[in-house]
C-alpha atoms as a PDB file:
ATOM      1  CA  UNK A   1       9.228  16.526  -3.588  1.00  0.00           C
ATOM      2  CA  UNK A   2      10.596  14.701  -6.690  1.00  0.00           C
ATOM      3  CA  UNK A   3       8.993  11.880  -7.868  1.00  0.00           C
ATOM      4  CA  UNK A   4      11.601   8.642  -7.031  1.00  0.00           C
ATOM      5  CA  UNK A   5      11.867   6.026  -9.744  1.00  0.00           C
ATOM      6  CA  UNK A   6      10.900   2.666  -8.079  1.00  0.00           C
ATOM      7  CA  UNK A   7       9.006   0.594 -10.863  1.00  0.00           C
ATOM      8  CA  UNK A   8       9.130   0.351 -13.691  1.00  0.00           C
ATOM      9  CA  UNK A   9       5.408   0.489 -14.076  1.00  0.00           C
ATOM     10  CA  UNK A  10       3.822   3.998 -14.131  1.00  0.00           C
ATOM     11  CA  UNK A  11       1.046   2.365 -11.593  1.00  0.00           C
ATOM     12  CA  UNK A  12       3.487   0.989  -8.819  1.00  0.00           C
ATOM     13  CA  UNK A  13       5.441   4.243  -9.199  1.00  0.00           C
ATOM     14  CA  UNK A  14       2.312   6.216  -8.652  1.00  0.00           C
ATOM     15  CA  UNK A  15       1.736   3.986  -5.026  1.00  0.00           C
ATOM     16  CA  UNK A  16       4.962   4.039  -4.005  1.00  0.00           C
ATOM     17  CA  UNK A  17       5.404   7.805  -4.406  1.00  0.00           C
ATOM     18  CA  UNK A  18       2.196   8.031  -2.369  1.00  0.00           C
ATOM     19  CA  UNK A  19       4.152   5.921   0.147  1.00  0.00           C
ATOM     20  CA  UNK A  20       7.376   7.700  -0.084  1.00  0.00           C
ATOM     21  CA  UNK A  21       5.711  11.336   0.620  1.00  0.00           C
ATOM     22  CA  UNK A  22       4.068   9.745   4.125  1.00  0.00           C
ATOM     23  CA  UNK A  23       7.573   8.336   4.818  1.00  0.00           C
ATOM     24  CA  UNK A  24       9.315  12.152   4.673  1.00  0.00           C
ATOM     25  CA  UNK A  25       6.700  13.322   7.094  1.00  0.00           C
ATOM     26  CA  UNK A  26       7.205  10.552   9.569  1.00  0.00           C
ATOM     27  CA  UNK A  27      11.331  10.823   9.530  1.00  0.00           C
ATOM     28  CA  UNK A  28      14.026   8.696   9.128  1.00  0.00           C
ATOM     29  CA  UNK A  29      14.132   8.204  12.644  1.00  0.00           C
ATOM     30  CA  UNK A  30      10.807   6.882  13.569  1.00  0.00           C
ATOM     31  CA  UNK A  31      10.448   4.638  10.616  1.00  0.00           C
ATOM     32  CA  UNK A  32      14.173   3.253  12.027  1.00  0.00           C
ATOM     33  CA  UNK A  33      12.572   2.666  15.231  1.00  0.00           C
ATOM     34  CA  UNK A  34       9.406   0.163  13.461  1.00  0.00           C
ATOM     35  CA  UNK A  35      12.134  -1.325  11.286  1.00  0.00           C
ATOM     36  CA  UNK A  36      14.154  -2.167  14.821  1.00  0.00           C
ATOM     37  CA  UNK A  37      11.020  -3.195  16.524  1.00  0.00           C
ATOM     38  CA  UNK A  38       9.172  -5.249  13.943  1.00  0.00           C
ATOM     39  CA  UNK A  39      11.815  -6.810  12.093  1.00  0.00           C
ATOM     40  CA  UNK A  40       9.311  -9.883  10.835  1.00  0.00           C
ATOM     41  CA  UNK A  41       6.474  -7.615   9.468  1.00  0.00           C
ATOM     42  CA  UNK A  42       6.154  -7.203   5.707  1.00  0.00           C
ATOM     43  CA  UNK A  43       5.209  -3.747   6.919  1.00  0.00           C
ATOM     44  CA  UNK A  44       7.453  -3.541  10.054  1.00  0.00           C
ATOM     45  CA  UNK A  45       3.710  -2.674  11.489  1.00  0.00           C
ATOM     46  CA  UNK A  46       4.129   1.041   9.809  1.00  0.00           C
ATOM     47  CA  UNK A  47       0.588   0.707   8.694  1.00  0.00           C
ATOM     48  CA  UNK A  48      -1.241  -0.991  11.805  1.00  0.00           C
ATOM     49  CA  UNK A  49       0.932   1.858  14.785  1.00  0.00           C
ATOM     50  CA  UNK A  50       2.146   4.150  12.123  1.00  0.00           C
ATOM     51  CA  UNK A  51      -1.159   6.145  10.975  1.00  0.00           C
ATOM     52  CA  UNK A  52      -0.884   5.335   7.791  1.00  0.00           C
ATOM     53  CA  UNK A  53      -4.310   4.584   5.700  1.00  0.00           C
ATOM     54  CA  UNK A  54      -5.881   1.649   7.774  1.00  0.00           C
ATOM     55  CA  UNK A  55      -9.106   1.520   6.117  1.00  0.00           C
ATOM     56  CA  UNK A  56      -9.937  -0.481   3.006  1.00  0.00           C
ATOM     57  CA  UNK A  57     -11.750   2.180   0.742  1.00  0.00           C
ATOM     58  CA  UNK A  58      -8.800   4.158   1.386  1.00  0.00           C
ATOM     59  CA  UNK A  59      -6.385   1.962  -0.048  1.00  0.00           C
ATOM     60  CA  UNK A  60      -8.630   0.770  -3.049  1.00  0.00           C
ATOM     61  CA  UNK A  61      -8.743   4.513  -3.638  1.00  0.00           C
ATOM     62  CA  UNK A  62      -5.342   5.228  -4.155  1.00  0.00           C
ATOM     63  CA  UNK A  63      -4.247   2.310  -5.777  1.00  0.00           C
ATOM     64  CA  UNK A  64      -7.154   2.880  -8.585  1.00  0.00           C
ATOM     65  CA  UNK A  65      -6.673   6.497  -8.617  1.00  0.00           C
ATOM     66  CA  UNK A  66      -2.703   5.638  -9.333  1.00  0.00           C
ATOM     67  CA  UNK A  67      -4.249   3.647 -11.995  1.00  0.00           C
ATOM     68  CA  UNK A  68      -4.848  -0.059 -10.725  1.00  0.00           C
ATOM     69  CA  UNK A  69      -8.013  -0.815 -12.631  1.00  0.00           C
ATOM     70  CA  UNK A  70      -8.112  -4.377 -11.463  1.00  0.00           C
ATOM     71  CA  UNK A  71      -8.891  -2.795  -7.964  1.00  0.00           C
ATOM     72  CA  UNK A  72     -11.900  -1.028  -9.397  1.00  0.00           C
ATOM     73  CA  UNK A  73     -13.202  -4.124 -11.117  1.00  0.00           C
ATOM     74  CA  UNK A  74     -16.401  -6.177  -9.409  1.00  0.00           C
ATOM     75  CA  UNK A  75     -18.564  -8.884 -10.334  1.00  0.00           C
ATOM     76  CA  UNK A  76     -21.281  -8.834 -12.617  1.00  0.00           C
ATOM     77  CA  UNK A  77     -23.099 -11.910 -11.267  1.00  0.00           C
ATOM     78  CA  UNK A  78     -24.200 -13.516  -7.899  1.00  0.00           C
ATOM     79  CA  UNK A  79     -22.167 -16.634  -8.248  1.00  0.00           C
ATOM     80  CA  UNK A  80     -19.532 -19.202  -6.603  1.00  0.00           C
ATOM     81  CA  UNK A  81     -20.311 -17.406  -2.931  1.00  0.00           C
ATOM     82  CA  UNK A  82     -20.032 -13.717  -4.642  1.00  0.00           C
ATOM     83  CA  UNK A  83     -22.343 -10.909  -4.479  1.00  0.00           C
ATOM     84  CA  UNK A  84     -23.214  -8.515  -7.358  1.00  0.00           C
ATOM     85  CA  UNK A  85     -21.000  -5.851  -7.270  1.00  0.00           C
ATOM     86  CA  UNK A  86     -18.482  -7.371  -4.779  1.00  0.00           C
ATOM     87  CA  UNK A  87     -14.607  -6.087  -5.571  1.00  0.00           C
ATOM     88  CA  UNK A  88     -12.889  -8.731  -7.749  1.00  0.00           C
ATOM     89  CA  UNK A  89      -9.928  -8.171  -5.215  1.00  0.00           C
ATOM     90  CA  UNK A  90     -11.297  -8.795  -1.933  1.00  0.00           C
ATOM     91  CA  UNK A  91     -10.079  -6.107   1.215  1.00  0.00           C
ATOM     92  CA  UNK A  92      -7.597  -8.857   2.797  1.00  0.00           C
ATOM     93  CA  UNK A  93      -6.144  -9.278  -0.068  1.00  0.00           C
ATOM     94  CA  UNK A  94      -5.522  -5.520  -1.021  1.00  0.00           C
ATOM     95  CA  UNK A  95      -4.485  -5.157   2.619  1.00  0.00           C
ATOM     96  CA  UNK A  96      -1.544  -7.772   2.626  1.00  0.00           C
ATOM     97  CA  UNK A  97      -0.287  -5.659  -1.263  1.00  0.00           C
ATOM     98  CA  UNK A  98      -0.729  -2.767   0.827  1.00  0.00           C
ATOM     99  CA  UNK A  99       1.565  -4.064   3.666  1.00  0.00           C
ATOM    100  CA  UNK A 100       3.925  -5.677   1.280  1.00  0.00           C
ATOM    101  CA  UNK A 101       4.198  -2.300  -0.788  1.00  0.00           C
ATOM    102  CA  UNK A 102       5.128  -0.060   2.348  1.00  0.00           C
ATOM    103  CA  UNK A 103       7.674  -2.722   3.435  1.00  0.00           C
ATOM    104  CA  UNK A 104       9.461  -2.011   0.391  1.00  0.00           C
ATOM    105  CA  UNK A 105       9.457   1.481  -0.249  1.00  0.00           C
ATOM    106  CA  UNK A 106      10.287   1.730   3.616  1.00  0.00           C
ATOM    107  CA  UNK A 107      13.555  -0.825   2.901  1.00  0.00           C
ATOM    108  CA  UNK A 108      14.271   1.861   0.095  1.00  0.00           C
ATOM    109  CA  UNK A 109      13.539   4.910   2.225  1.00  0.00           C
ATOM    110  CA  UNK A 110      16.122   3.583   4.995  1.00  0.00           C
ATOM    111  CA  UNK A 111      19.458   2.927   2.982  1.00  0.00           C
ATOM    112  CA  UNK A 112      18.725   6.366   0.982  1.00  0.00           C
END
């Protein structure tokens, strides 16, 4: 597969890629089916029905491995309702990117 050109940022390229690859092995015509069926989902529910990564360490894995260091970061003190070592970027929150950034690249995917 060549690498598509979605970002101008080296990290976001590296996700979306990632995103792009599961997209080819699901088909045009199954992701056209969640884009008909879940029109108001960020994610047109590709992640929640489509078997895409659903767990939280997955998804802080790949976005640090693509290069996302703020994903990686945690906090140094117990403070303000935070344990040590707690991610800075809590799982909801990398969840909802997660969603958003599949939404996206499958908008992309489906007028290629």
């Amino acid at each position: 597969m060549t690498t598509q050109n979605l970002s101008k940022s080296p990290v976001l390229n590296a996700v979306y890629n990632d995103i792009w690859e599961y997209l080819d092995e699901l088909g045009m015509p199954e992701l056209i089916h969640y884009m008909d069926s879940f029109p108001n989902e960020p994610d047109f529910n590709l992640v929640n029905y489509g078997e895409m990564r659903i767990y939280y360490a997955e998804i802080r894995d790949m976005y640090v491995k693509a290069g996302n260091t703020k994903c990686a970061e945690t906090y140094k003190k117990s403070r303000n309702g935070h344990m040590y070592g707690d991610p800075k970027i809590d799982d909801f929150e990398l969840w909802e990117k997660y969603r958003r950034d599949v939404g996206y690249v499958a908008k992309i995917y489906a007028r290629r």
